[in-house]
PDB file of N, CA and C in Angstrom:
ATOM      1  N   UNK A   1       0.954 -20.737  20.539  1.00  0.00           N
ATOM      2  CA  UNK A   1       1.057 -19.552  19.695  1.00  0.00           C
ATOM      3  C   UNK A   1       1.766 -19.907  18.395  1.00  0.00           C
ATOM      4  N   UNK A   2       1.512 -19.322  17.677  1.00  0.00           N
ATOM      5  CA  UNK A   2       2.275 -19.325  15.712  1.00  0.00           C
ATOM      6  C   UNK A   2       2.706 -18.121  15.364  1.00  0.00           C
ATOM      7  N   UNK A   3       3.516 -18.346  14.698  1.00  0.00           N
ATOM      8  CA  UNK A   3       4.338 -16.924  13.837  1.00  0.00           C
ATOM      9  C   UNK A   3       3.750 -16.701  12.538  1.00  0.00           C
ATOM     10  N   UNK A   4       3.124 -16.498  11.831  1.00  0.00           N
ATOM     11  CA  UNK A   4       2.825 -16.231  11.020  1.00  0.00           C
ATOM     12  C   UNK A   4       3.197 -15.223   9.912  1.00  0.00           C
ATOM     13  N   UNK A   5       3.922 -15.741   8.546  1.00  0.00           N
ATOM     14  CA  UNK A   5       3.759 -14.008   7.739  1.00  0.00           C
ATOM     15  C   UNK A   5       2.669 -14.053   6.919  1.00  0.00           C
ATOM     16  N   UNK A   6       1.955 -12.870   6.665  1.00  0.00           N
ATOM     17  CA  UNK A   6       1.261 -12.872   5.213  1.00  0.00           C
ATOM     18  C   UNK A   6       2.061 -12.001   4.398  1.00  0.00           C
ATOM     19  N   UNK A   7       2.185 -12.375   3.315  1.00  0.00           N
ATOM     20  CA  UNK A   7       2.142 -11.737   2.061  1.00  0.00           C
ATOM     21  C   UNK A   7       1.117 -11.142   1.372  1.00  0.00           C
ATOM     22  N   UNK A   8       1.281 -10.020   0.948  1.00  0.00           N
ATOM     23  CA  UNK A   8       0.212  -9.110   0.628  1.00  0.00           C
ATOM     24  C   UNK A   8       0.498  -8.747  -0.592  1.00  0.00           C
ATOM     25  N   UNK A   9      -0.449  -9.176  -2.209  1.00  0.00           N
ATOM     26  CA  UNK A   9       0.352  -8.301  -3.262  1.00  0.00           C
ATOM     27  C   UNK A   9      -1.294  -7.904  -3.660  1.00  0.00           C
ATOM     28  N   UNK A  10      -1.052  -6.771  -3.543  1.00  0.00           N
ATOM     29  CA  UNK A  10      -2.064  -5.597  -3.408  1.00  0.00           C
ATOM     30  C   UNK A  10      -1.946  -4.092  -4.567  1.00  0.00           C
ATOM     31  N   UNK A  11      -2.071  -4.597  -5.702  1.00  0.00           N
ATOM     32  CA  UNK A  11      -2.208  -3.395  -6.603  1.00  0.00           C
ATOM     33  C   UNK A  11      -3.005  -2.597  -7.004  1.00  0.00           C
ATOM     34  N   UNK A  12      -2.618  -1.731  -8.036  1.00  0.00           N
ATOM     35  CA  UNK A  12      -3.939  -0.479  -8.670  1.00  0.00           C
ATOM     36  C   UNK A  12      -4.539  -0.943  -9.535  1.00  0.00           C
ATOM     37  N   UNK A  13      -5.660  -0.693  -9.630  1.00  0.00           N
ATOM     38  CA  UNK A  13      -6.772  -1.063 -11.052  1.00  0.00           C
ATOM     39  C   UNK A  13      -7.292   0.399 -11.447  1.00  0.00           C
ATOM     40  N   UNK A  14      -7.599  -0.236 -12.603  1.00  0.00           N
ATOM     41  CA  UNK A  14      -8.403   1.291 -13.087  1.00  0.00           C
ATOM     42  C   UNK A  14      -9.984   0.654 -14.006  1.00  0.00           C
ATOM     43  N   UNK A  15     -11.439   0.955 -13.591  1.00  0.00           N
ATOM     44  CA  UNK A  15     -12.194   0.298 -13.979  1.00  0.00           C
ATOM     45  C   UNK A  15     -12.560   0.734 -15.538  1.00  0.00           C
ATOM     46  N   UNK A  16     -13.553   0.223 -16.099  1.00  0.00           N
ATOM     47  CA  UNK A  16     -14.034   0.509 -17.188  1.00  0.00           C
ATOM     48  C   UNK A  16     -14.853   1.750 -17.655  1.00  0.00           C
ATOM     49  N   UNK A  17     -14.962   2.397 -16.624  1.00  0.00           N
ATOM     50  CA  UNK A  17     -15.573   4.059 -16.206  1.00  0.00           C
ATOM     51  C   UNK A  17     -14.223   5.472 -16.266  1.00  0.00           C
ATOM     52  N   UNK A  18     -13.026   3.992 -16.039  1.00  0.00           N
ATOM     53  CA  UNK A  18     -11.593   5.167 -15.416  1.00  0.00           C
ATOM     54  C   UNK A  18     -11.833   5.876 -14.401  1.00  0.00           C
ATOM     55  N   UNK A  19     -12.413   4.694 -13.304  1.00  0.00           N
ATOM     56  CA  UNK A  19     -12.108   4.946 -12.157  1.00  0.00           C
ATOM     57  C   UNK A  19     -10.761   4.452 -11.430  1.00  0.00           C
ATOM     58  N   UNK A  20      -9.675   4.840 -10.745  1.00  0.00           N
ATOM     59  CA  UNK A  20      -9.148   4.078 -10.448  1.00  0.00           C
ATOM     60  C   UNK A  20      -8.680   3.763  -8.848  1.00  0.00           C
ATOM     61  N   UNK A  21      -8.397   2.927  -8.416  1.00  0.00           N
ATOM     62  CA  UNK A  21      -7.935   2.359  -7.146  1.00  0.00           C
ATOM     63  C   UNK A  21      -6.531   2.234  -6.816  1.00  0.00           C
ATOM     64  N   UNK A  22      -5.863   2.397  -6.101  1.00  0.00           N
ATOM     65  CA  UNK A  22      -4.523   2.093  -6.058  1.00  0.00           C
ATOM     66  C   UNK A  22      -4.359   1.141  -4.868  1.00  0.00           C
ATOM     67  N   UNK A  23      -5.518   0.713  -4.043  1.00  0.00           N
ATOM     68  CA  UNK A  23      -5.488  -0.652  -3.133  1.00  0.00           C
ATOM     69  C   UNK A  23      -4.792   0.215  -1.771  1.00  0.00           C
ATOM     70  N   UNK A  24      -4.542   0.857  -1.273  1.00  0.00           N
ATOM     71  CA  UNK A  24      -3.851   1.354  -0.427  1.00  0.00           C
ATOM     72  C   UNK A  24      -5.247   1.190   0.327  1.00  0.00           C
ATOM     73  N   UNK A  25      -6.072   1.718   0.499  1.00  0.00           N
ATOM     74  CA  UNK A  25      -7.272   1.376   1.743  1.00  0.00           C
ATOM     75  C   UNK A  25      -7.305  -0.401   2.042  1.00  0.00           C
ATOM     76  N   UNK A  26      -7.504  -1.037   0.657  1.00  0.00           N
ATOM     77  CA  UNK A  26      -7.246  -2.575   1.096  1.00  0.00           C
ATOM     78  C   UNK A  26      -6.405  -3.027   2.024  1.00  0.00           C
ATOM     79  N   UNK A  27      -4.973  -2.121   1.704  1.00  0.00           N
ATOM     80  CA  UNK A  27      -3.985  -2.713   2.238  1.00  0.00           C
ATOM     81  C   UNK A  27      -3.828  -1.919   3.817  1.00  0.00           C
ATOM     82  N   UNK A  28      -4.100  -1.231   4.258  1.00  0.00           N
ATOM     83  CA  UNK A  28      -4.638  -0.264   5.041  1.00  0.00           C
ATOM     84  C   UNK A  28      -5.512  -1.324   6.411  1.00  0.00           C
ATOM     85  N   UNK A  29      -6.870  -1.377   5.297  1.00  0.00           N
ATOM     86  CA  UNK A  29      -7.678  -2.823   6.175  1.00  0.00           C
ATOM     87  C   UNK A  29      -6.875  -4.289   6.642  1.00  0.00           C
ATOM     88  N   UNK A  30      -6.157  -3.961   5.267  1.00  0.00           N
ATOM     89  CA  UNK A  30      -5.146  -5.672   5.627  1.00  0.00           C
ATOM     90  C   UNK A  30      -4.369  -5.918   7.060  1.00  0.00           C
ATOM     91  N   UNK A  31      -3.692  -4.553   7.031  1.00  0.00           N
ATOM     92  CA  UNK A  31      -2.825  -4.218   8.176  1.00  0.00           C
ATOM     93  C   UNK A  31      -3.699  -4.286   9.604  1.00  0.00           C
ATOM     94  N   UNK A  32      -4.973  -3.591   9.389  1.00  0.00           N
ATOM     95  CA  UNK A  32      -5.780  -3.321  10.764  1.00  0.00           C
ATOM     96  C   UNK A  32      -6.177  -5.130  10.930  1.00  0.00           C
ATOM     97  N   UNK A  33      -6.536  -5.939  10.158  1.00  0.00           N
ATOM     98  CA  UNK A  33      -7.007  -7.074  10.105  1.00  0.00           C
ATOM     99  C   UNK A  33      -5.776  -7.884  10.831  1.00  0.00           C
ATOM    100  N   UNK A  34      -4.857  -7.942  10.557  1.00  0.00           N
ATOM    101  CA  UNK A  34      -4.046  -8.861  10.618  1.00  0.00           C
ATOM    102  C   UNK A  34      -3.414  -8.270  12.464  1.00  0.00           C
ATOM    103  N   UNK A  35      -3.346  -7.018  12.809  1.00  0.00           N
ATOM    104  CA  UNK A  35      -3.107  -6.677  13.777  1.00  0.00           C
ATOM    105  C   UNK A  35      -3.996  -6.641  15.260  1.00  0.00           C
ATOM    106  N   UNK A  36      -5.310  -7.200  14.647  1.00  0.00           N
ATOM    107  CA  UNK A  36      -6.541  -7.712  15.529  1.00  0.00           C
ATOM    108  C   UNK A  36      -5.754  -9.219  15.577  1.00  0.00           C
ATOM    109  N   UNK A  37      -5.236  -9.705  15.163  1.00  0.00           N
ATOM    110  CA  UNK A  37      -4.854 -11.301  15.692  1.00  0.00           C
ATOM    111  C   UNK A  37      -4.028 -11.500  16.707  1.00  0.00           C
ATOM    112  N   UNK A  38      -3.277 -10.914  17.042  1.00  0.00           N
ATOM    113  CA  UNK A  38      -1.800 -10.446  18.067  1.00  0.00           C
ATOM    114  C   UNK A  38      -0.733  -9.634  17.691  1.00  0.00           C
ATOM    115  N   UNK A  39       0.390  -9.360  18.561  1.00  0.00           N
ATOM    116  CA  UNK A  39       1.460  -8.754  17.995  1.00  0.00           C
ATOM    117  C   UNK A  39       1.783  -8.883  16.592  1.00  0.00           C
ATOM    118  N   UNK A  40       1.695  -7.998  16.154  1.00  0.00           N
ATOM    119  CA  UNK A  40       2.112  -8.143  14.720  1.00  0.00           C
ATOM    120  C   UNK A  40       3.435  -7.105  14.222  1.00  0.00           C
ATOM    121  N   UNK A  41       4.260  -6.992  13.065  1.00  0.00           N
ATOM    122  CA  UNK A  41       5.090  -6.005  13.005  1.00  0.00           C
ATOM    123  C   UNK A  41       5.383  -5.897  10.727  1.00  0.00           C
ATOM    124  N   UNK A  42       5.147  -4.697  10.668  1.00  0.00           N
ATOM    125  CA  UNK A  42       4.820  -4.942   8.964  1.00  0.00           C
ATOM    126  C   UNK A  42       6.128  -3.998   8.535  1.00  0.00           C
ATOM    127  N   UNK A  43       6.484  -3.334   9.702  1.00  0.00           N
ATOM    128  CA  UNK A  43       8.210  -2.666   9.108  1.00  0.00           C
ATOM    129  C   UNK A  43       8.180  -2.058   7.538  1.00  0.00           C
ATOM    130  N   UNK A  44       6.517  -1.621   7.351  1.00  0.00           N
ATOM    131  CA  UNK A  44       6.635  -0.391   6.048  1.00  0.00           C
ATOM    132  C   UNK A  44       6.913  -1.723   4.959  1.00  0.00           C
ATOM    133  N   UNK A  45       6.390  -2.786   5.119  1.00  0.00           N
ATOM    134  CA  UNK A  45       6.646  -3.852   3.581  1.00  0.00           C
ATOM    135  C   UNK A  45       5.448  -4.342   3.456  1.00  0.00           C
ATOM    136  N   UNK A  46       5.472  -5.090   2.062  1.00  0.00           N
ATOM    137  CA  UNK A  46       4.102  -5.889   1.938  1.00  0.00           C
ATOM    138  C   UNK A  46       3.859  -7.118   2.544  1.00  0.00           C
ATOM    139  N   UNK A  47       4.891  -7.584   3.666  1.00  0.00           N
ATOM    140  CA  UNK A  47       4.607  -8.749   4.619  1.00  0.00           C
ATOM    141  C   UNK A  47       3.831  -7.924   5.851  1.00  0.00           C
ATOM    142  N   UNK A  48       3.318  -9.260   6.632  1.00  0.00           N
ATOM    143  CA  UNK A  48       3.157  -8.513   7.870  1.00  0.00           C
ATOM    144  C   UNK A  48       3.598  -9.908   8.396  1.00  0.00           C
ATOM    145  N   UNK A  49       4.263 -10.038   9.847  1.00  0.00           N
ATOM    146  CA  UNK A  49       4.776 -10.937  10.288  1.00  0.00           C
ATOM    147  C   UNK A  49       3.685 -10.758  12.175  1.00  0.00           C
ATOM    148  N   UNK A  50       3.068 -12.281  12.387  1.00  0.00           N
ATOM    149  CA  UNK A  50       2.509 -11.880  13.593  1.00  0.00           C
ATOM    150  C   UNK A  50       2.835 -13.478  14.302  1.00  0.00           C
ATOM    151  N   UNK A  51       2.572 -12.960  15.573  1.00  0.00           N
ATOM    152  CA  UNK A  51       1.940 -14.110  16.753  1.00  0.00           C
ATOM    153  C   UNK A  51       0.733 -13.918  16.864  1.00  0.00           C
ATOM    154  N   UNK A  52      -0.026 -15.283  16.962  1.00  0.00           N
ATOM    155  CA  UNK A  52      -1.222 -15.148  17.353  1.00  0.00           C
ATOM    156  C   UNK A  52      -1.945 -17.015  17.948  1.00  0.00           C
ATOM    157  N   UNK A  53      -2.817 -17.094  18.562  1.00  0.00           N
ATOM    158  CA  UNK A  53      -3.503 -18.243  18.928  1.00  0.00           C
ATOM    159  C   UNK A  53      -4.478 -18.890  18.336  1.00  0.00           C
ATOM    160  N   UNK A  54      -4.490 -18.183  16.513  1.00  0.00           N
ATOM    161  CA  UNK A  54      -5.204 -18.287  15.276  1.00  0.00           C
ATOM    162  C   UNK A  54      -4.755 -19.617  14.918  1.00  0.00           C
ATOM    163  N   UNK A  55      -5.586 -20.342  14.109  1.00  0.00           N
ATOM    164  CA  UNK A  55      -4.920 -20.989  13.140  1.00  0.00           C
ATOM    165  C   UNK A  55      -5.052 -20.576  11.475  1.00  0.00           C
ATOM    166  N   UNK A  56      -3.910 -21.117  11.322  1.00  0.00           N
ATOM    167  CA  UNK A  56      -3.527 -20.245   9.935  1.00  0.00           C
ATOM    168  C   UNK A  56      -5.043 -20.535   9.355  1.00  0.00           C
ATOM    169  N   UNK A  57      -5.824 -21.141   9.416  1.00  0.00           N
ATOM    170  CA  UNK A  57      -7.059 -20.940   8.683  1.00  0.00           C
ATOM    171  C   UNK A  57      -8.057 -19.710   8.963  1.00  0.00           C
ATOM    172  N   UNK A  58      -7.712 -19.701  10.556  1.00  0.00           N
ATOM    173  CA  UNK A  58      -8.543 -18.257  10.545  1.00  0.00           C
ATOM    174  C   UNK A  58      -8.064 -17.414  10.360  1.00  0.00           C
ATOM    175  N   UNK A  59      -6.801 -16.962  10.606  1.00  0.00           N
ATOM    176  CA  UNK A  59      -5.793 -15.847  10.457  1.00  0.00           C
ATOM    177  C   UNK A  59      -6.066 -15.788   9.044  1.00  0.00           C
ATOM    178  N   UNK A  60      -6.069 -16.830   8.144  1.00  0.00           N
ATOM    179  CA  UNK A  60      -6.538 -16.392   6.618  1.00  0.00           C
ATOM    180  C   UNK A  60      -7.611 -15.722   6.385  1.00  0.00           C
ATOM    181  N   UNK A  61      -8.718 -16.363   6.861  1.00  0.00           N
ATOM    182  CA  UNK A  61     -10.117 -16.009   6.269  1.00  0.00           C
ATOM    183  C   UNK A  61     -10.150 -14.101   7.516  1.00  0.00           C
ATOM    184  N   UNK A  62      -9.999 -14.293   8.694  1.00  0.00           N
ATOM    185  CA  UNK A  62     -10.168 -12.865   9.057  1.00  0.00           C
ATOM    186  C   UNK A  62      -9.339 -11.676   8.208  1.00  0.00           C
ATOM    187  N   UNK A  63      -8.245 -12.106   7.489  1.00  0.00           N
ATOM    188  CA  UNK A  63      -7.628 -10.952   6.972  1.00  0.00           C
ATOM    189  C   UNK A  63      -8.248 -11.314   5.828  1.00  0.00           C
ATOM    190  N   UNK A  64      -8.602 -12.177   4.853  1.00  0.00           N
ATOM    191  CA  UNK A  64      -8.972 -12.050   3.105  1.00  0.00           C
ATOM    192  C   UNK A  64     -10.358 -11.719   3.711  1.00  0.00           C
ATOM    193  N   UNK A  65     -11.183 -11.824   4.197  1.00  0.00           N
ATOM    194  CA  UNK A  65     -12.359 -10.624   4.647  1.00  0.00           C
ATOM    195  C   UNK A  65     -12.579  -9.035   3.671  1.00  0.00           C
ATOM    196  N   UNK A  66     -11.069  -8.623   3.725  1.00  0.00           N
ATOM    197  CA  UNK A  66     -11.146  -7.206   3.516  1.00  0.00           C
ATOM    198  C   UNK A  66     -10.571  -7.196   2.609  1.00  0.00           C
ATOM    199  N   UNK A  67     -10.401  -8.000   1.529  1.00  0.00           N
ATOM    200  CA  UNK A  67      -9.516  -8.283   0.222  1.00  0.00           C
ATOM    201  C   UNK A  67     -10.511  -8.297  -0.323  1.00  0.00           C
ATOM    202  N   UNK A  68     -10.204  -8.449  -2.116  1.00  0.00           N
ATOM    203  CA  UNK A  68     -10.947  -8.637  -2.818  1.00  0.00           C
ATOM    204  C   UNK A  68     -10.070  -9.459  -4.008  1.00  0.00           C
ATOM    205  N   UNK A  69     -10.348 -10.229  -5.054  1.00  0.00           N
ATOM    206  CA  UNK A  69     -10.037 -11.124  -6.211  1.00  0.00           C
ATOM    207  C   UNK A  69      -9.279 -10.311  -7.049  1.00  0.00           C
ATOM    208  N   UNK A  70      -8.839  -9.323  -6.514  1.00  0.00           N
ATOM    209  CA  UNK A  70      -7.831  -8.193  -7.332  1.00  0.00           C
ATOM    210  C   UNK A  70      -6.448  -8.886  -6.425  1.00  0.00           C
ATOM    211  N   UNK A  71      -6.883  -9.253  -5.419  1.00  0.00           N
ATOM    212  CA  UNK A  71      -5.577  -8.944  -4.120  1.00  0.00           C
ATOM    213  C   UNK A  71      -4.875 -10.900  -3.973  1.00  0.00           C
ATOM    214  N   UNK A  72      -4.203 -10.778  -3.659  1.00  0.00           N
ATOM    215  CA  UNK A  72      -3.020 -11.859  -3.049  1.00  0.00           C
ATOM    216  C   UNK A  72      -2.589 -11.916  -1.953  1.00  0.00           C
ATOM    217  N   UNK A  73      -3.208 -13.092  -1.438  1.00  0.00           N
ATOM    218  CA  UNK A  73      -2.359 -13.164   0.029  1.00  0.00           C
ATOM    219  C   UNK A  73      -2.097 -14.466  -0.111  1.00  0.00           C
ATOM    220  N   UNK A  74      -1.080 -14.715   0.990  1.00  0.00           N
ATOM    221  CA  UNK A  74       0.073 -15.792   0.910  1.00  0.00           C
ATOM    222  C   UNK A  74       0.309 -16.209   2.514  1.00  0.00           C
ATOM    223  N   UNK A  75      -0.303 -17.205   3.074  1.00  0.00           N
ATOM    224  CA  UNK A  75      -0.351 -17.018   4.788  1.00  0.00           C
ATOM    225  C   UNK A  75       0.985 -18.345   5.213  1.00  0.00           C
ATOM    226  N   UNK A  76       2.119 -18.009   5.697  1.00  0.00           N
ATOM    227  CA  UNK A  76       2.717 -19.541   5.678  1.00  0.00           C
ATOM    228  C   UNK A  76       3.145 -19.511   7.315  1.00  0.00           C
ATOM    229  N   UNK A  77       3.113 -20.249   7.652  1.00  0.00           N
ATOM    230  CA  UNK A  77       3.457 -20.672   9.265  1.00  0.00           C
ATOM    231  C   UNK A  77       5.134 -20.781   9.512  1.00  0.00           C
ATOM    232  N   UNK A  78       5.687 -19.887  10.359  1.00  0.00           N
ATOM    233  CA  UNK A  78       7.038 -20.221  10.559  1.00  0.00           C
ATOM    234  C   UNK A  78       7.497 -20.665  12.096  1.00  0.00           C
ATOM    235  N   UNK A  79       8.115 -21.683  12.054  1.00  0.00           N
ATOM    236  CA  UNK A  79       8.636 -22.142  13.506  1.00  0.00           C
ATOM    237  C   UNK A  79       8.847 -21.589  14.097  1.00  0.00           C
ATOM    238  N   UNK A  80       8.606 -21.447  15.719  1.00  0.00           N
ATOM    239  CA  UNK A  80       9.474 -20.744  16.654  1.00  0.00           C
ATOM    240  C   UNK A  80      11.150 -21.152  16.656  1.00  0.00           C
ATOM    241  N   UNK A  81      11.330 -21.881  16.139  1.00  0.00           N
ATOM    242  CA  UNK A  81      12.758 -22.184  16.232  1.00  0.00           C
ATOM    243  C   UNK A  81      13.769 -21.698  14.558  1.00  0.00           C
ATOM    244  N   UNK A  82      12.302 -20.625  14.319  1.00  0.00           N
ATOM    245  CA  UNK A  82      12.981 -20.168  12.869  1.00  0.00           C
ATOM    246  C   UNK A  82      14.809 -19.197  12.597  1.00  0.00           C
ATOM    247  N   UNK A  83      15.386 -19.523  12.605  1.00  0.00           N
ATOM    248  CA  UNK A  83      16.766 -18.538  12.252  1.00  0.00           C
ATOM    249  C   UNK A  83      16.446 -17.175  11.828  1.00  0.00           C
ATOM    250  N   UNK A  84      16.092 -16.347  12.290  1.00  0.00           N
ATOM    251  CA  UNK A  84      15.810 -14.939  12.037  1.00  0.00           C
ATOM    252  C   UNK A  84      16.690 -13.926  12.250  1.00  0.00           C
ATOM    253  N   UNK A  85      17.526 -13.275  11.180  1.00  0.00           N
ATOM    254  CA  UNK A  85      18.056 -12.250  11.231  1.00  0.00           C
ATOM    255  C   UNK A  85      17.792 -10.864  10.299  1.00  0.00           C
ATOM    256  N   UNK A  86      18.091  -9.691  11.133  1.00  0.00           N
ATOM    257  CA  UNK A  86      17.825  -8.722  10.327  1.00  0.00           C
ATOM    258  C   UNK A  86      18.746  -7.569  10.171  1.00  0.00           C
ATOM    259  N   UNK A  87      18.514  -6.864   9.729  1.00  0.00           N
ATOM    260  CA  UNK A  87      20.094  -5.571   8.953  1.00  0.00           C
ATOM    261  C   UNK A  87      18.978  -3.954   9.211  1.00  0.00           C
ATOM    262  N   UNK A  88      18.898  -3.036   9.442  1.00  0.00           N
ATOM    263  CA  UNK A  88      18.728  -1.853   8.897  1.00  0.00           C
ATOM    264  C   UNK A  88      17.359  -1.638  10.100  1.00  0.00           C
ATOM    265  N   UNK A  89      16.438  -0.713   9.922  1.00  0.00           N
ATOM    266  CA  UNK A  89      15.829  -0.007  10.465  1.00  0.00           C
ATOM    267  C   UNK A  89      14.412  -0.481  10.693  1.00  0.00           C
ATOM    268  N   UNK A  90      13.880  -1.160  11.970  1.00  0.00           N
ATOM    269  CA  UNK A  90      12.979  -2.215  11.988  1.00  0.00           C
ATOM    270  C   UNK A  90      11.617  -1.345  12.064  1.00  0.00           C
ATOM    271  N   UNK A  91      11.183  -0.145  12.248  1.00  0.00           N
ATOM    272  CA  UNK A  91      10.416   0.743  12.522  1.00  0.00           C
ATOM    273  C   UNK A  91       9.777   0.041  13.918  1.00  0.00           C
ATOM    274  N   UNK A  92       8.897  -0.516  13.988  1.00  0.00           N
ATOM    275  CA  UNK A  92       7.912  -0.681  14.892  1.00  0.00           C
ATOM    276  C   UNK A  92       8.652  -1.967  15.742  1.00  0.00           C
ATOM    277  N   UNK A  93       9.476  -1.370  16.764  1.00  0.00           N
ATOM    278  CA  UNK A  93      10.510  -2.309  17.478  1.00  0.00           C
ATOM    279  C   UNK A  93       9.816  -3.204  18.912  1.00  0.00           C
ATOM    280  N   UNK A  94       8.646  -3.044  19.263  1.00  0.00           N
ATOM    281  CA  UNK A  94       8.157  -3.825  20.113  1.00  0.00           C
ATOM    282  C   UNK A  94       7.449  -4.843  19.771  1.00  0.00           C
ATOM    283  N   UNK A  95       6.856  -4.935  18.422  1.00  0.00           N
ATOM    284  CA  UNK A  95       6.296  -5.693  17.457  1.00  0.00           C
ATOM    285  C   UNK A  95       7.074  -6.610  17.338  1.00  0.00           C
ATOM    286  N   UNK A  96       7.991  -6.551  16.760  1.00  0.00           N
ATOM    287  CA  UNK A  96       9.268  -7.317  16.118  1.00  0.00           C
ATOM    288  C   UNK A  96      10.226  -7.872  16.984  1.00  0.00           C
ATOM    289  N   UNK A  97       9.996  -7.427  18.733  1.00  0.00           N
ATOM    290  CA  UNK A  97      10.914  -8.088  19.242  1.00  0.00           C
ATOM    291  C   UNK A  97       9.943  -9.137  20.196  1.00  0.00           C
ATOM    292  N   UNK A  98       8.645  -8.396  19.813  1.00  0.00           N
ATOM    293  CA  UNK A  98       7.873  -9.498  20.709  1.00  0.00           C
ATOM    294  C   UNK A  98       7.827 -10.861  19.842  1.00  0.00           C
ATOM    295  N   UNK A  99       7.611 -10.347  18.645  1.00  0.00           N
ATOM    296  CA  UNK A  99       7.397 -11.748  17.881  1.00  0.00           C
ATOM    297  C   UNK A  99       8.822 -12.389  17.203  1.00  0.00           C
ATOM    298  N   UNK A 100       9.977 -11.689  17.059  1.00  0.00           N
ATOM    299  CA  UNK A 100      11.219 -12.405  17.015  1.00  0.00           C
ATOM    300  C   UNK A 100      11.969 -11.819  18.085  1.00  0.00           C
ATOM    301  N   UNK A 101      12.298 -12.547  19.419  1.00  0.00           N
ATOM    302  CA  UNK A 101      12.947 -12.041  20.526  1.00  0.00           C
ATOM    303  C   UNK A 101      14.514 -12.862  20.205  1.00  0.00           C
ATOM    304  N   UNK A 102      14.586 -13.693  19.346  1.00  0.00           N
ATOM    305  CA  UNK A 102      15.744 -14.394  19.956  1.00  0.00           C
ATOM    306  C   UNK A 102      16.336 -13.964  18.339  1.00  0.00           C
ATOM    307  N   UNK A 103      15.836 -12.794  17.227  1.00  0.00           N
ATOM    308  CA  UNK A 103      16.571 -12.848  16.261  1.00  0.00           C
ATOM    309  C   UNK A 103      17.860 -12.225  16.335  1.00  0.00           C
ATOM    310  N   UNK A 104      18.896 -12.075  15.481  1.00  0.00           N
ATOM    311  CA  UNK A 104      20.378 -11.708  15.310  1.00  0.00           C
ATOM    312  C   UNK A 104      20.578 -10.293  14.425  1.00  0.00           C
ATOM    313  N   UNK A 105      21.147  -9.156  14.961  1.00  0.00           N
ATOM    314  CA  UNK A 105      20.959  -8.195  14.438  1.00  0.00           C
ATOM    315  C   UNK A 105      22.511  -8.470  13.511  1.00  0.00           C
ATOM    316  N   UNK A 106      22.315  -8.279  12.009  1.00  0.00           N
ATOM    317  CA  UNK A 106      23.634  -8.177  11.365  1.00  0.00           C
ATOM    318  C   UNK A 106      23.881  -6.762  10.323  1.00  0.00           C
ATOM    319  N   UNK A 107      25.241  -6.574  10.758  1.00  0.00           N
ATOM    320  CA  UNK A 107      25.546  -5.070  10.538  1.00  0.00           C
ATOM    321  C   UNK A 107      25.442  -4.789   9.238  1.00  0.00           C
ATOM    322  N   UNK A 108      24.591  -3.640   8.821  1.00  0.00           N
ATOM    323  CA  UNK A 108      24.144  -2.809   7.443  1.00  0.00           C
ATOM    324  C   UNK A 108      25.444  -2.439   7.001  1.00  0.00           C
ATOM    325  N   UNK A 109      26.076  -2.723   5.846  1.00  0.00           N
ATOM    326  CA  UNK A 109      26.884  -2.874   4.702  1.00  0.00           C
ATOM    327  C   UNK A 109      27.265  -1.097   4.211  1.00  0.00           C
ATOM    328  N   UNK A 110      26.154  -0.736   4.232  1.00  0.00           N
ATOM    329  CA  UNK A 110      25.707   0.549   3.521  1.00  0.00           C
ATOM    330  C   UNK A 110      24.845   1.251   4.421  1.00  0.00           C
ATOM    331  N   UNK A 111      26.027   2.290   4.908  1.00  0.00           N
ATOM    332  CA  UNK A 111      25.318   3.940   5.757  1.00  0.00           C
ATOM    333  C   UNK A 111      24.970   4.743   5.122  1.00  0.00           C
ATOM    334  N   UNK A 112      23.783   5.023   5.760  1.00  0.00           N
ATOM    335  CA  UNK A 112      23.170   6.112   5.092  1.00  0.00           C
ATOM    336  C   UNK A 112      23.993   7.310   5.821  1.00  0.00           C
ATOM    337  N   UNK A 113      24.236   8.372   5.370  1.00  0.00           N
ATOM    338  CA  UNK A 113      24.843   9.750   5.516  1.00  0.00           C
ATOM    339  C   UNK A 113      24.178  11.070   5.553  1.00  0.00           C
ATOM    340  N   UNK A 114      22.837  11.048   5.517  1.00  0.00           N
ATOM    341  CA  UNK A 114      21.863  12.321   5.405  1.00  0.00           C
ATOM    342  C   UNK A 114      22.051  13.052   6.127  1.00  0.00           C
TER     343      UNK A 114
END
């Protein structure tokens, strides 16, 4: 298995008609794409971080599938023996602990008070 993040830089265009796009369906597909590979966990950012039995070559080409030459992706392989720690509010917590089980939770600086 591999850890994988992609990076996703996924913006708005506006065509020569003034039509415009804001990429959110791209990025939408990106997410469904990348979550067909295995556990994955995207915690509301433009990474998505997964396990899967892909190699980063396919894990590339199945998610840039649903991209287009407007879009950026960035696929890099991280060790299982990567140092992973995190601070604040992970949203999708079975994701994230399946694919970092051994990371270090370090205490948020700044409470929120709402």
């Amino acid at each position: 298995m591999r850890i994988l993040m992609l990076s996703l830089g996924i913006g708005g265009s506006t065509d020569r008609a003034g039509r415009s796009d804001d990429g959110s369906a791209r990025r939408h597909a990106a997410f469904q794409a990348a979550f067909q590979l295995g556990p994955a966990w995207h915690g509301g950012q433009g990474a998505i971080f997964l396990k899967t039995d892909k190699s980063v070559g396919d894990a590339y080409q199945h998610v840039l599938r649903v991209l287009d030459d407007r879009d950026l992706l960035l696929v890099i392989e991280l060790p299982e023996s990567a140092d992973v720690s995190f601070s604040g509010l992970r949203f999708d917590e079975e994701g994230f602990d399946e694919i970092f089980p051994a990371a270090t939770e370090i205490q948020h600086l700044n409470e929120w008070r709402g």
